[in-house]
C-alpha atoms as a PDB file:
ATOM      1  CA  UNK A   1       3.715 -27.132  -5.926  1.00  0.00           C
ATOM      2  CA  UNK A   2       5.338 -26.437  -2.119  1.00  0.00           C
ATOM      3  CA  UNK A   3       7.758 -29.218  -3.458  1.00  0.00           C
ATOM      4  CA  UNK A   4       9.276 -27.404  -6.000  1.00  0.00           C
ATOM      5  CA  UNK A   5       9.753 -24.648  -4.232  1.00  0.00           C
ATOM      6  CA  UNK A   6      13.391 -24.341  -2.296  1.00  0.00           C
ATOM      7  CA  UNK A   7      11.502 -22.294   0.829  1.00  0.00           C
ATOM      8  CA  UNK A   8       9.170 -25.115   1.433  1.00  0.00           C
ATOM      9  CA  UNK A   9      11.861 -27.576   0.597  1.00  0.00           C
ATOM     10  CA  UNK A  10      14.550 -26.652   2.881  1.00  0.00           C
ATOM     11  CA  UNK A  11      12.696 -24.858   5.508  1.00  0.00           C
ATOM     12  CA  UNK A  12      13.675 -26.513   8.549  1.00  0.00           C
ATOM     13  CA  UNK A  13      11.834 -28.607  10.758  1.00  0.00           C
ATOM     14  CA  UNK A  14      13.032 -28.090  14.312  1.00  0.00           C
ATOM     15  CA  UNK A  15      13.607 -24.876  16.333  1.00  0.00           C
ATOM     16  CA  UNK A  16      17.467 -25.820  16.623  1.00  0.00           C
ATOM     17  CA  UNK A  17      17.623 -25.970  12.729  1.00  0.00           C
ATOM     18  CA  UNK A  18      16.599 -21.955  12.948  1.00  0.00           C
ATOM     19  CA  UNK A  19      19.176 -19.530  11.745  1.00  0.00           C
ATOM     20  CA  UNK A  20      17.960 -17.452  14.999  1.00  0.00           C
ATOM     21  CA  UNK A  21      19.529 -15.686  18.234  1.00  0.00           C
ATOM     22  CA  UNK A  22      20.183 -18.352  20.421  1.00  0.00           C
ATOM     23  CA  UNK A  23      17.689 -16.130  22.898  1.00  0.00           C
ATOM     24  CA  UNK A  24      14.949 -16.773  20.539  1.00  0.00           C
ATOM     25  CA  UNK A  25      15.731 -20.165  20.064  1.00  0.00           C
ATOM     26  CA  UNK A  26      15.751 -20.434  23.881  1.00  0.00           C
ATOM     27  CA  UNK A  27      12.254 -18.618  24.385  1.00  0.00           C
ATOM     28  CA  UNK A  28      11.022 -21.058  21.344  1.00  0.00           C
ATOM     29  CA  UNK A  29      11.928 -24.372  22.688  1.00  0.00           C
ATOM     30  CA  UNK A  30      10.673 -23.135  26.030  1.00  0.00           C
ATOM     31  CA  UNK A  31       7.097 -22.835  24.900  1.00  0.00           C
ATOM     32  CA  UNK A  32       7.154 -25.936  22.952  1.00  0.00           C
ATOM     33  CA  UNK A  33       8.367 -27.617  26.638  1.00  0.00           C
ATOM     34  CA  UNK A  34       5.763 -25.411  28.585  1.00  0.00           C
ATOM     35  CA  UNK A  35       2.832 -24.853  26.664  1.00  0.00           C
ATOM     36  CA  UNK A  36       2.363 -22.836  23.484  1.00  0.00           C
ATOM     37  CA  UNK A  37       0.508 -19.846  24.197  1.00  0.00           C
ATOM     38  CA  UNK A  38      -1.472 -17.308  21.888  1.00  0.00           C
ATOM     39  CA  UNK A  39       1.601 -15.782  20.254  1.00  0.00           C
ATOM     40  CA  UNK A  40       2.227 -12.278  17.988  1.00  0.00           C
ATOM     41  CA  UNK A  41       5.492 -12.782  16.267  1.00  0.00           C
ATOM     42  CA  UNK A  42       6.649  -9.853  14.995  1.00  0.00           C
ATOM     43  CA  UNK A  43       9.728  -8.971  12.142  1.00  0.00           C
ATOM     44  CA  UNK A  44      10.361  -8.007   9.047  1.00  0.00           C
ATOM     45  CA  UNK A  45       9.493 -10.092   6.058  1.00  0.00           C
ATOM     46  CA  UNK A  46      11.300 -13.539   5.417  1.00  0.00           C
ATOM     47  CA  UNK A  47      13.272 -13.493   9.448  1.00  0.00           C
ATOM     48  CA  UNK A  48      11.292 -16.707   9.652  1.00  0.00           C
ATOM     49  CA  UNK A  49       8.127 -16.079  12.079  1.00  0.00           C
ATOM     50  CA  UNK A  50       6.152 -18.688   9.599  1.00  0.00           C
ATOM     51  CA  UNK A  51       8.984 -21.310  10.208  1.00  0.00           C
ATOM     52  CA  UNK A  52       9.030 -20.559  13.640  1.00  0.00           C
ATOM     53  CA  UNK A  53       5.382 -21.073  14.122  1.00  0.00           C
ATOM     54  CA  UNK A  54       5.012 -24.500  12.200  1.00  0.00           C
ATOM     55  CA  UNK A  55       8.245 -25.514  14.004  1.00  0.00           C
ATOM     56  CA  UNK A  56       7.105 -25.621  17.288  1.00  0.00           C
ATOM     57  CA  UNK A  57       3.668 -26.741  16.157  1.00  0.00           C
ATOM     58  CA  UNK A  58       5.096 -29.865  14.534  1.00  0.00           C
ATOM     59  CA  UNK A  59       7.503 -30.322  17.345  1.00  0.00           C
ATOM     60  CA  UNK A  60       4.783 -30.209  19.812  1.00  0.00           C
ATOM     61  CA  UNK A  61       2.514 -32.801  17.084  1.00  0.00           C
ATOM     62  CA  UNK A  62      -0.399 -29.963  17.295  1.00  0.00           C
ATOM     63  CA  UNK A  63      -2.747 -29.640  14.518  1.00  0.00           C
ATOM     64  CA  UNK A  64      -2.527 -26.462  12.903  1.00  0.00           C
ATOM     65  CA  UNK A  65      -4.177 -24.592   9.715  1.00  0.00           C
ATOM     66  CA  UNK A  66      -2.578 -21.608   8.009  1.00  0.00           C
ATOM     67  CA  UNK A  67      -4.654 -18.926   7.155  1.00  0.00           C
ATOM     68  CA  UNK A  68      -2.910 -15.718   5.012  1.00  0.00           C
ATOM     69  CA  UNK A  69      -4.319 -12.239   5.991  1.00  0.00           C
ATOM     70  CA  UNK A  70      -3.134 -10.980   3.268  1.00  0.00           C
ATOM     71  CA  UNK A  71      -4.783 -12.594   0.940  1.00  0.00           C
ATOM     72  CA  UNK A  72      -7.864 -14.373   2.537  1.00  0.00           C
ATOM     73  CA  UNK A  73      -8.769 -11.600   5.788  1.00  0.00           C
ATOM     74  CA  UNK A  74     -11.930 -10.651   5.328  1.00  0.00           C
ATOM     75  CA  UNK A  75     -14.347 -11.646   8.184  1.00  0.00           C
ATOM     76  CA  UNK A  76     -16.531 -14.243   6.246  1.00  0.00           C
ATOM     77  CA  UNK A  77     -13.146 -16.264   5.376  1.00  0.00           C
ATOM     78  CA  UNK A  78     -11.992 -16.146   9.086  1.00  0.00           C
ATOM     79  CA  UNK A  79     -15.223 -17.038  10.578  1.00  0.00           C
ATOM     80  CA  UNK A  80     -15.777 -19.849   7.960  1.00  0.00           C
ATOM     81  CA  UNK A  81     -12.313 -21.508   8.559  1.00  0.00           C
ATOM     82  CA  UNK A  82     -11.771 -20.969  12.126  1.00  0.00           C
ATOM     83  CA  UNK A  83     -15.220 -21.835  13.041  1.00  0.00           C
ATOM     84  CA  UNK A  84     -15.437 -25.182  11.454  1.00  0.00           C
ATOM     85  CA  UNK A  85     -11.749 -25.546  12.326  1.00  0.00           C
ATOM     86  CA  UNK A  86     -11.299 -24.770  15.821  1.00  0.00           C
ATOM     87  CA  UNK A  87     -15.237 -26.508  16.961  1.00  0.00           C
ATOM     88  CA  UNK A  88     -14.011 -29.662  16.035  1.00  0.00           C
ATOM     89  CA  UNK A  89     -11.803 -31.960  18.187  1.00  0.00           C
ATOM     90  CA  UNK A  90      -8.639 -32.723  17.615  1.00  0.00           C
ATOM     91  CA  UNK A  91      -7.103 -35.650  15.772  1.00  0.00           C
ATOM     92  CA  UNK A  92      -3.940 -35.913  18.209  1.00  0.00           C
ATOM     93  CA  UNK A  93      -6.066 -35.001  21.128  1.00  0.00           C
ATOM     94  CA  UNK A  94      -4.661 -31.984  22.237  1.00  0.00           C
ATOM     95  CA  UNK A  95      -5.043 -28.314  21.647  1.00  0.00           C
ATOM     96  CA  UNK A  96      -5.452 -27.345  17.824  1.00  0.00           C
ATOM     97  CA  UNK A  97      -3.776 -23.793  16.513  1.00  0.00           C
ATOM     98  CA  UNK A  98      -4.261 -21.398  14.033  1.00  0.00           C
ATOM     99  CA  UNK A  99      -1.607 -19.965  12.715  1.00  0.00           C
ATOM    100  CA  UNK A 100      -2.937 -16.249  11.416  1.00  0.00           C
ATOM    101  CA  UNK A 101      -0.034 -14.851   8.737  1.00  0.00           C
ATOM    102  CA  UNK A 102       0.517 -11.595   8.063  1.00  0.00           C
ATOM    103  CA  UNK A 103      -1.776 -10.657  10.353  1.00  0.00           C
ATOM    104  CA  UNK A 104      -0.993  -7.179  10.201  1.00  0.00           C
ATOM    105  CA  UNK A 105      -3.166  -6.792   6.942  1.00  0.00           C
ATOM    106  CA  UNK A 106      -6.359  -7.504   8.748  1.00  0.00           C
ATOM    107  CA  UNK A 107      -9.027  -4.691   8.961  1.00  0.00           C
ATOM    108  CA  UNK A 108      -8.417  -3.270  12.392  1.00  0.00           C
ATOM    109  CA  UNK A 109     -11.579  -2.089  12.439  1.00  0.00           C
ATOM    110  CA  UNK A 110     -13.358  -5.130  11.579  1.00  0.00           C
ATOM    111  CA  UNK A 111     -11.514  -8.638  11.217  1.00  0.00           C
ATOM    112  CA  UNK A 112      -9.160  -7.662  13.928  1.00  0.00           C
ATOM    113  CA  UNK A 113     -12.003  -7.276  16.670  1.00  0.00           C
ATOM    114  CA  UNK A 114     -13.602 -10.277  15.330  1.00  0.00           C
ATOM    115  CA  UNK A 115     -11.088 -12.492  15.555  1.00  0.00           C
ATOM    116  CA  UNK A 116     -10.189 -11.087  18.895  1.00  0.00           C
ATOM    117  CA  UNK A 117     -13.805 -12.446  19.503  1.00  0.00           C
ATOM    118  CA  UNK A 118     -12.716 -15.442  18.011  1.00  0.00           C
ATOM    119  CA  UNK A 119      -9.704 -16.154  20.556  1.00  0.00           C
ATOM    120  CA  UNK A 120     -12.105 -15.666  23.232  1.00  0.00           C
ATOM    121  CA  UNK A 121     -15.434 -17.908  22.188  1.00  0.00           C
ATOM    122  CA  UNK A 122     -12.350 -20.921  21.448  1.00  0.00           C
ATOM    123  CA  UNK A 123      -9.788 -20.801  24.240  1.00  0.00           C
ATOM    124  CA  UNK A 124     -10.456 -23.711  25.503  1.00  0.00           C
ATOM    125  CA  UNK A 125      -9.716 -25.739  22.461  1.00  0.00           C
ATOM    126  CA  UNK A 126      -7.721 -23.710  20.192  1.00  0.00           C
ATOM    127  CA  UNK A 127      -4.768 -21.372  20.277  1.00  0.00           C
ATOM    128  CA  UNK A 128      -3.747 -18.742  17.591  1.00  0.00           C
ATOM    129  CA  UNK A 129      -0.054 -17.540  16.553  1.00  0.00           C
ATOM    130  CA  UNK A 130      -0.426 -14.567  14.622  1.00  0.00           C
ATOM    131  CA  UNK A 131       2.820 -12.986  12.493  1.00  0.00           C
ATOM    132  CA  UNK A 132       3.452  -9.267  11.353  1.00  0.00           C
ATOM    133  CA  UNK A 133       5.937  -7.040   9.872  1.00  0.00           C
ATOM    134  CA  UNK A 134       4.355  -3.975  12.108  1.00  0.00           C
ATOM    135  CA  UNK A 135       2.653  -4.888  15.331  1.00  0.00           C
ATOM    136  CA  UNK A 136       1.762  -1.500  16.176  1.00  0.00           C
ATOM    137  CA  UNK A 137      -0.885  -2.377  13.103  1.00  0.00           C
ATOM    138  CA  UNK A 138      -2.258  -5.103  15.492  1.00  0.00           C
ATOM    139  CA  UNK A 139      -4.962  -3.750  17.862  1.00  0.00           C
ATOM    140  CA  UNK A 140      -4.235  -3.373  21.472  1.00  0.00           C
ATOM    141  CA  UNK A 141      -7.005  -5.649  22.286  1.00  0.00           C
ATOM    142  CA  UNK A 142      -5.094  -9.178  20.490  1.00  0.00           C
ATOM    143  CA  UNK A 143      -2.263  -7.896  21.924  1.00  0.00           C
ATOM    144  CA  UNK A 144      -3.278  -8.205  25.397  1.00  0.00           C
ATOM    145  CA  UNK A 145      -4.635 -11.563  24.671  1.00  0.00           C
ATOM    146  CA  UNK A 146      -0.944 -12.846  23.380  1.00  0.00           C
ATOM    147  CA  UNK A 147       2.133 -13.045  24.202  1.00  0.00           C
ATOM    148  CA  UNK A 148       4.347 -10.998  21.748  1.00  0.00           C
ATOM    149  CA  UNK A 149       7.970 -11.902  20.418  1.00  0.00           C
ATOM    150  CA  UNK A 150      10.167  -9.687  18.473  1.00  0.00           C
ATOM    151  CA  UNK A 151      12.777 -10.792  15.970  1.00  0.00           C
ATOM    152  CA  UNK A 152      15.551  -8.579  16.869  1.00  0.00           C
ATOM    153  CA  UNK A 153      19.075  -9.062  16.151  1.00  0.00           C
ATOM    154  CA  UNK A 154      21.708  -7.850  17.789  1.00  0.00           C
ATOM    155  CA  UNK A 155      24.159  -5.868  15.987  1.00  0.00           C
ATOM    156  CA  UNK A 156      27.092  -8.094  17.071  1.00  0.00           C
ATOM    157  CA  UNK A 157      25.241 -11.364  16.321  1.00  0.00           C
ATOM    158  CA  UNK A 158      24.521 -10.326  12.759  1.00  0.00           C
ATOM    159  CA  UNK A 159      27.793 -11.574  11.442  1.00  0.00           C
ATOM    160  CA  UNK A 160      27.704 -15.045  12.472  1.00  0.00           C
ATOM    161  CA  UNK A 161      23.961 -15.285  11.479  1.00  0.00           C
ATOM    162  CA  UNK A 162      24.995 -14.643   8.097  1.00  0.00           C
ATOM    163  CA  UNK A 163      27.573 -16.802   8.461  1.00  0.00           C
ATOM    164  CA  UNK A 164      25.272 -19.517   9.040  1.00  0.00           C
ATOM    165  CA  UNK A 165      23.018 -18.592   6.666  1.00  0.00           C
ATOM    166  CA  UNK A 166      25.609 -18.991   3.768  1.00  0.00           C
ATOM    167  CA  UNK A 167      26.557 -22.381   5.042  1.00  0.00           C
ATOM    168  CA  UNK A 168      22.698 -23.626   4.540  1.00  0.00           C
ATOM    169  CA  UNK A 169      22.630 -21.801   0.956  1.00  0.00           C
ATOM    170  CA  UNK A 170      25.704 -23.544  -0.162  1.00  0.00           C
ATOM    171  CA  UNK A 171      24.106 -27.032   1.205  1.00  0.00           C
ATOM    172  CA  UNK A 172      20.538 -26.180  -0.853  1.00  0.00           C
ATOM    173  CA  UNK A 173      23.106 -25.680  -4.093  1.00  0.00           C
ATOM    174  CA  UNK A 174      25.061 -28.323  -3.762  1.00  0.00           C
ATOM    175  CA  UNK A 175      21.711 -30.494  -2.642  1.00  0.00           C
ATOM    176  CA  UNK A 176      20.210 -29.309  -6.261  1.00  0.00           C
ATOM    177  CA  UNK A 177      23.742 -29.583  -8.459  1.00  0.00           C
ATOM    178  CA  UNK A 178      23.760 -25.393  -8.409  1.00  0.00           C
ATOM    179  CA  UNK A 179      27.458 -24.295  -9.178  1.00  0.00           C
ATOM    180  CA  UNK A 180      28.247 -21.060  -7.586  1.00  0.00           C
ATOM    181  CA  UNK A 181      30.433 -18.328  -6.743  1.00  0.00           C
ATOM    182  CA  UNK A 182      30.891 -18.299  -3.187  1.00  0.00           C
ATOM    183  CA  UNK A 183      31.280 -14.019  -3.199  1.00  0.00           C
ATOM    184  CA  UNK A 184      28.159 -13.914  -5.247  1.00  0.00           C
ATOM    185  CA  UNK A 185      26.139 -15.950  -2.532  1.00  0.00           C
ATOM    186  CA  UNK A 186      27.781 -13.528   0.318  1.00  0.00           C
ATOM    187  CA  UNK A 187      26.937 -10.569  -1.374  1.00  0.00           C
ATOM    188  CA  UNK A 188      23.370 -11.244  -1.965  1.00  0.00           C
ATOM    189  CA  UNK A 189      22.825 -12.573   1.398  1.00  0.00           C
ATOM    190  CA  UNK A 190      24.059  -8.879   2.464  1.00  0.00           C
ATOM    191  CA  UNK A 191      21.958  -7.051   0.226  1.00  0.00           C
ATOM    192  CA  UNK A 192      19.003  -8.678   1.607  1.00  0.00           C
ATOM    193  CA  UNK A 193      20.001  -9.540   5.252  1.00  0.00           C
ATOM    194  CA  UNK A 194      17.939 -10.712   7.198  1.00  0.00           C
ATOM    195  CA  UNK A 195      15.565 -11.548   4.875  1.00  0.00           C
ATOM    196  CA  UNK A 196      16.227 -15.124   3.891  1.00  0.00           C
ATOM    197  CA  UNK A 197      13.167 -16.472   2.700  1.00  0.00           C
ATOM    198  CA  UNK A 198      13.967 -13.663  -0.823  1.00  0.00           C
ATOM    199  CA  UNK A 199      17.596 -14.819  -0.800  1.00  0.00           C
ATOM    200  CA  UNK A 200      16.647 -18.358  -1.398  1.00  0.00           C
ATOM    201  CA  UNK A 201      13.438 -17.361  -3.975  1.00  0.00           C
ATOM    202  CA  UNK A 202      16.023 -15.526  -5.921  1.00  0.00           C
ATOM    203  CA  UNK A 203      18.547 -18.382  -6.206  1.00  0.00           C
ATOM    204  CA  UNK A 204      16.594 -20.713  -6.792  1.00  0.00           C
ATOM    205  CA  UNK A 205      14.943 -17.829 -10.016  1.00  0.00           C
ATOM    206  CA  UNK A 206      18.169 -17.311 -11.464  1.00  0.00           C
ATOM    207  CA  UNK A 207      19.658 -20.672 -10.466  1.00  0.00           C
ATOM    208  CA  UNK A 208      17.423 -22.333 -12.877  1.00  0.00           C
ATOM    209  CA  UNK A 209      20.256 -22.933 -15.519  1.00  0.00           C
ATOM    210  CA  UNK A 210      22.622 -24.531 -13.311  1.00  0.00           C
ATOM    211  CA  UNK A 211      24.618 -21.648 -12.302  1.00  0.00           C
ATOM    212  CA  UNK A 212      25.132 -19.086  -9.730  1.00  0.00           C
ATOM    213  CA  UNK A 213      27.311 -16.023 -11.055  1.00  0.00           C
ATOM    214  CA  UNK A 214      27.469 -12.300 -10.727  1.00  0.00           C
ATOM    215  CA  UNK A 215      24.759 -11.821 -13.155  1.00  0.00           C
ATOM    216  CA  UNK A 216      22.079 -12.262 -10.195  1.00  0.00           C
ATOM    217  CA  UNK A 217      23.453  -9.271  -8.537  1.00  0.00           C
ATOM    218  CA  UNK A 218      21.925  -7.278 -11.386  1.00  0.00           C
ATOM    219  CA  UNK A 219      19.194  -9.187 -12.726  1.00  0.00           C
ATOM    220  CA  UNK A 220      17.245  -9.743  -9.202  1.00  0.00           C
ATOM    221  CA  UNK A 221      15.891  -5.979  -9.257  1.00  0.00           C
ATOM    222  CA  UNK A 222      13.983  -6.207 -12.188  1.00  0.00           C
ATOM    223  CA  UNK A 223      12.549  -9.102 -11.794  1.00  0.00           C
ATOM    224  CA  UNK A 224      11.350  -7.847  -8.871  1.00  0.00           C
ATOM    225  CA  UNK A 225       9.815  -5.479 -10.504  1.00  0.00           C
ATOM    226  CA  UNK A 226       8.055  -7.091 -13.156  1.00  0.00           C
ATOM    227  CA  UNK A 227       6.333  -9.178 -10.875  1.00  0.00           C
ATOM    228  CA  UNK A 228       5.383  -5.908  -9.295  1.00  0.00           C
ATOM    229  CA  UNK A 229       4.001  -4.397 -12.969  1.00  0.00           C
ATOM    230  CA  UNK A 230       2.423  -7.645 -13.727  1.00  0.00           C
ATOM    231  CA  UNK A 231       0.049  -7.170 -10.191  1.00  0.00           C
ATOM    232  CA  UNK A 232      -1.194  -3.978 -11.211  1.00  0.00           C
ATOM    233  CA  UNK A 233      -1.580  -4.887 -14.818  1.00  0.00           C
ATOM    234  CA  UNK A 234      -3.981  -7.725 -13.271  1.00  0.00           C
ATOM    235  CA  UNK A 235      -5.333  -5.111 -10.689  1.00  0.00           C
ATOM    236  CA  UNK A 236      -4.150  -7.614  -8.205  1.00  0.00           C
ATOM    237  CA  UNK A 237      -4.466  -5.620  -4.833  1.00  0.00           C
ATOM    238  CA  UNK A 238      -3.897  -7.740  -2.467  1.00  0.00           C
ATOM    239  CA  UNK A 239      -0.477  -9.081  -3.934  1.00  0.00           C
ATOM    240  CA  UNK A 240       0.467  -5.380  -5.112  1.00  0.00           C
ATOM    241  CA  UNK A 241       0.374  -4.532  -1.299  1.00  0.00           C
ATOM    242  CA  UNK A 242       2.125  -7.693  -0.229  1.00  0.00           C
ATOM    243  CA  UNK A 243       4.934  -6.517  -2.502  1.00  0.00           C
ATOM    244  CA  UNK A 244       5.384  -3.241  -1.322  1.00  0.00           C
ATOM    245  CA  UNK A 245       5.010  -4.559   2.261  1.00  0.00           C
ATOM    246  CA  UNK A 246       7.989  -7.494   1.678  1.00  0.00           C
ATOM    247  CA  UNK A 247      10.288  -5.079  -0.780  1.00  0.00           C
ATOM    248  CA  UNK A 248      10.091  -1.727   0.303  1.00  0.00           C
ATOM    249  CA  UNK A 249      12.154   0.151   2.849  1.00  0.00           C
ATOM    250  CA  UNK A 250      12.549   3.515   3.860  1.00  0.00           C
ATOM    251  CA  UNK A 251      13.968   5.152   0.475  1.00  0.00           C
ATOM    252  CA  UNK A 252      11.496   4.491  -1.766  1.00  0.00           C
ATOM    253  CA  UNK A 253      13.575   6.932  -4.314  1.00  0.00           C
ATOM    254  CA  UNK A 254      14.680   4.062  -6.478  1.00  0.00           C
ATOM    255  CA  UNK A 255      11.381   2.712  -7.090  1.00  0.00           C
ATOM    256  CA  UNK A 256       9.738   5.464  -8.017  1.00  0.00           C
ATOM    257  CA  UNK A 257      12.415   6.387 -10.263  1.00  0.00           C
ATOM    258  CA  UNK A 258      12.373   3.069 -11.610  1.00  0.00           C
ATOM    259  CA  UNK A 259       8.672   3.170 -12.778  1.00  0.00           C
ATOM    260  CA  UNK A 260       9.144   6.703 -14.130  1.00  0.00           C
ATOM    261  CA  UNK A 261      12.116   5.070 -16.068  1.00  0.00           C
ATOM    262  CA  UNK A 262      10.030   2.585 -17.516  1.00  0.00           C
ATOM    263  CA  UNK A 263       7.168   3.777 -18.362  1.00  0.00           C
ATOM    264  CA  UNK A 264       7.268   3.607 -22.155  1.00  0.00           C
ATOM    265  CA  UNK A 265       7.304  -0.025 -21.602  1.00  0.00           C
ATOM    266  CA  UNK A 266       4.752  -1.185 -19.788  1.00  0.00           C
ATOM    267  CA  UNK A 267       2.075   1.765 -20.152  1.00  0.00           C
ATOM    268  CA  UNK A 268       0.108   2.895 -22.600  1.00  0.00           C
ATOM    269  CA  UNK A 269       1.392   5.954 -24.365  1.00  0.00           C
ATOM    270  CA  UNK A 270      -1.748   8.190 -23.113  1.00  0.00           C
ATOM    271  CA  UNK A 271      -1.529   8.003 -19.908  1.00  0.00           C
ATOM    272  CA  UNK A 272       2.411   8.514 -19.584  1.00  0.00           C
ATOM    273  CA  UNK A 273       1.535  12.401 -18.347  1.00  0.00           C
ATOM    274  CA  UNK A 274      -0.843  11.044 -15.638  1.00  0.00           C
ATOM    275  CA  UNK A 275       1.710   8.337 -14.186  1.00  0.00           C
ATOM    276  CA  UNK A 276       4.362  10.772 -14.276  1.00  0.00           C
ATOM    277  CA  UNK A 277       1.919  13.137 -12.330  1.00  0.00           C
ATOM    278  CA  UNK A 278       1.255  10.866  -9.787  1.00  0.00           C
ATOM    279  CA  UNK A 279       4.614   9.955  -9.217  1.00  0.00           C
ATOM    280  CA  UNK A 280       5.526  13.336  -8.290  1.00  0.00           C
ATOM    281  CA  UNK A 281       2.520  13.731  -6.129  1.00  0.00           C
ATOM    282  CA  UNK A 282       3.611  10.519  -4.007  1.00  0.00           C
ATOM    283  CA  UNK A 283       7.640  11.525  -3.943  1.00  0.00           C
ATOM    284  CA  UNK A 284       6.886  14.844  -2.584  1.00  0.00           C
ATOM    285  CA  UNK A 285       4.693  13.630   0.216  1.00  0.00           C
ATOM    286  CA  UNK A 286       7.112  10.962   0.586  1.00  0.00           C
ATOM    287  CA  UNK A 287       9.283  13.377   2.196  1.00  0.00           C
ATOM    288  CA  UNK A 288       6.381  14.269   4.969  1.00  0.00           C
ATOM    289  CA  UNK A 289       4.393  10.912   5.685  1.00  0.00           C
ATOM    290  CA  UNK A 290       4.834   8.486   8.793  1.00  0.00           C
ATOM    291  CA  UNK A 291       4.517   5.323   7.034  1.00  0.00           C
ATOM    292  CA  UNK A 292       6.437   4.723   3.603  1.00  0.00           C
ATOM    293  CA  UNK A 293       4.666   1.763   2.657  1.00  0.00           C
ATOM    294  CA  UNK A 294       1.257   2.856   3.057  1.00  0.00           C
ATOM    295  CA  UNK A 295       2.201   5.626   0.819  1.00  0.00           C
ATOM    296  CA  UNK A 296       3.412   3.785  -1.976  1.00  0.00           C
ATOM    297  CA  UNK A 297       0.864   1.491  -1.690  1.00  0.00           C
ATOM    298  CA  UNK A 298      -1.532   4.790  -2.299  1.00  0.00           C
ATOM    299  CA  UNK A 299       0.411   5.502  -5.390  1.00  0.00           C
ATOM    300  CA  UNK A 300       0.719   2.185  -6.872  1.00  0.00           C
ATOM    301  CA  UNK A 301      -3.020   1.917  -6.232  1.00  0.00           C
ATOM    302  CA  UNK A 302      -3.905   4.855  -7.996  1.00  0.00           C
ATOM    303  CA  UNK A 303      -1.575   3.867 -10.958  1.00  0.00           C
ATOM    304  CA  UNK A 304      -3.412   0.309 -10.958  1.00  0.00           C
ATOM    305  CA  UNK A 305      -6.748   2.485 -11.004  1.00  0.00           C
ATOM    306  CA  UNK A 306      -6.241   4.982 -13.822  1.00  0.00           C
ATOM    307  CA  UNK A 307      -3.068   4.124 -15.728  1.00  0.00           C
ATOM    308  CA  UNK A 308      -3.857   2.016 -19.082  1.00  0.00           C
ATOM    309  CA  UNK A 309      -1.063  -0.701 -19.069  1.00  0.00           C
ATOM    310  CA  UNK A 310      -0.116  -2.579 -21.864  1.00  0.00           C
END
């Protein structure tokens, strides 16, 4: 499947093929000359902590495994996988890695601590790089253990980055016999900046009939947001939280207005009073809350809970 998909495809190799800070590059090729340490790597979603990781892993010929904490963070999963994992000696005869994604979804009550336990009980023969949107969600206890890199980018350096970043789009179209409108490309990739990993996911979605044009400027939002219906049709937490966690910014206006606006057409005609409700609940404490995201992720919850969909 990873084949098909442009992300996997394309998704370069080698540090220097990183559409990075040249700082970060720096820092990057430094551990993979010195020694990779335990690592957080911390950004918003698609800046390319994953890439990152798996670059200087395969740079460095470590084994690795890839474990999602989204998805597959509960304790028995982690102590299953890095137990039988990390006991076992390496094929290339070095230190072994885990790389721990989104780690920032793990119970910090629980998982967190145990894995913490985890780094401890394996040090000797295996290393974990952990990424997050929010490292403040990662307990202080892993981060004392690791050594923690932010993506940040400079104001000034964000034009050229994007500048970069359009010259590797327009190689992936031409590479797959895409035409497309060079303004198109620009505009999308400053809509979603610097979130690549959706730019390309959304090209290569629309892109499927040959063509780039201004229609994707319109169409991407709502397909975004079916595939957000269809997780809490399905009652799919785990992805419905994933969503919010990769779509969502700090105006979350628009998408509550957006599932008040559709309502008729994806829930059952009953239960329109209660989702409009709960809406309202949600947007007015919108206005008070700390955290955006774990707000909506309240409020979609409850509307996976007790709305009948259709």
């Amino acid at each position: 499947m990873e084949e098909f998909l442009w992300v996997e495809k394309y998704r370069p190799k080698i540090i220097t093929d990183t559409i990075l800070p040249q700082e970060l590059k720096s820092t990057f090729d430094d551990f993979v000359k010195g020694g990779i340490p335990n690592l957080i790597l911390s950004g918003g979603p698609g800046v390319g902590k994953t890439t990152v990781a798996r670059a200087m892993l395969e740079q460095n010929k470590s084994d690795y495994i890839m474990i999602n904490g989204s998805l597959y963070g509960n304790i028995d999963t982690l102590r299953t996988e890095i137990k039988n994992y990390a006991s076992a000696v390496s094929l290339q005869g070095g230190r072994k890695y885990v790389i721990l994604d989104e780690a920032d979804y793990l119970n910090p009550q629980s998982t967190q601590p145990a894995l913490r336990n985890f780094m401890e009980e394996y040090s000797n023969n295996c290393g974990f790089i952990l990424t997050c949107n929010y490292k403040n969600r990662i307990i202080e206890p892993l981060h004392s253990r690791c050594s923690i890199v932010e993506f940040n980018i400079p104001n000034k350096q964000k034009p050229e980055l994007a500048k970069n970043f359009l010259k590797r789009v327009k190689y992936i179209l031409d590479s797959e016999n895409i035409q497309y409108s060079d303004k198109c490309i620009a505009e999308l990739i400053m809509r979603y900046f610097p979130d690549w990993r959706r730019v390309i996911n959304e090209l290569q979605r629309y892109g499927h009939n040959g063509k780039i044009d201004a229609g994707i400027l319109t169409n991407v939002g709502d397909q975004s947001f079916n595939t957000l219906i269809g997780y809490l049709k399905g009652k799919d937490f785990n992805r419905m939280r994933k969503w919010v966690g990769d779509n969502i910014d700090n105006d979350t206006t628009n998408l509550f207005r957006k599932i008040y606006d559709n309502a008729n057409e994806h829930v059952k005609e009953q239960t329109i009073p209660l989702l409009v409700t709960v809406i309202a609940d949600y947007q007015y404490k919108s206005a008070f809350v700390a955290d955006q995201e774990v707000n909506m992720v309240a409020c979609l919850t409850q509307l996976m809970l007790e709305c009948d969909f259709k």
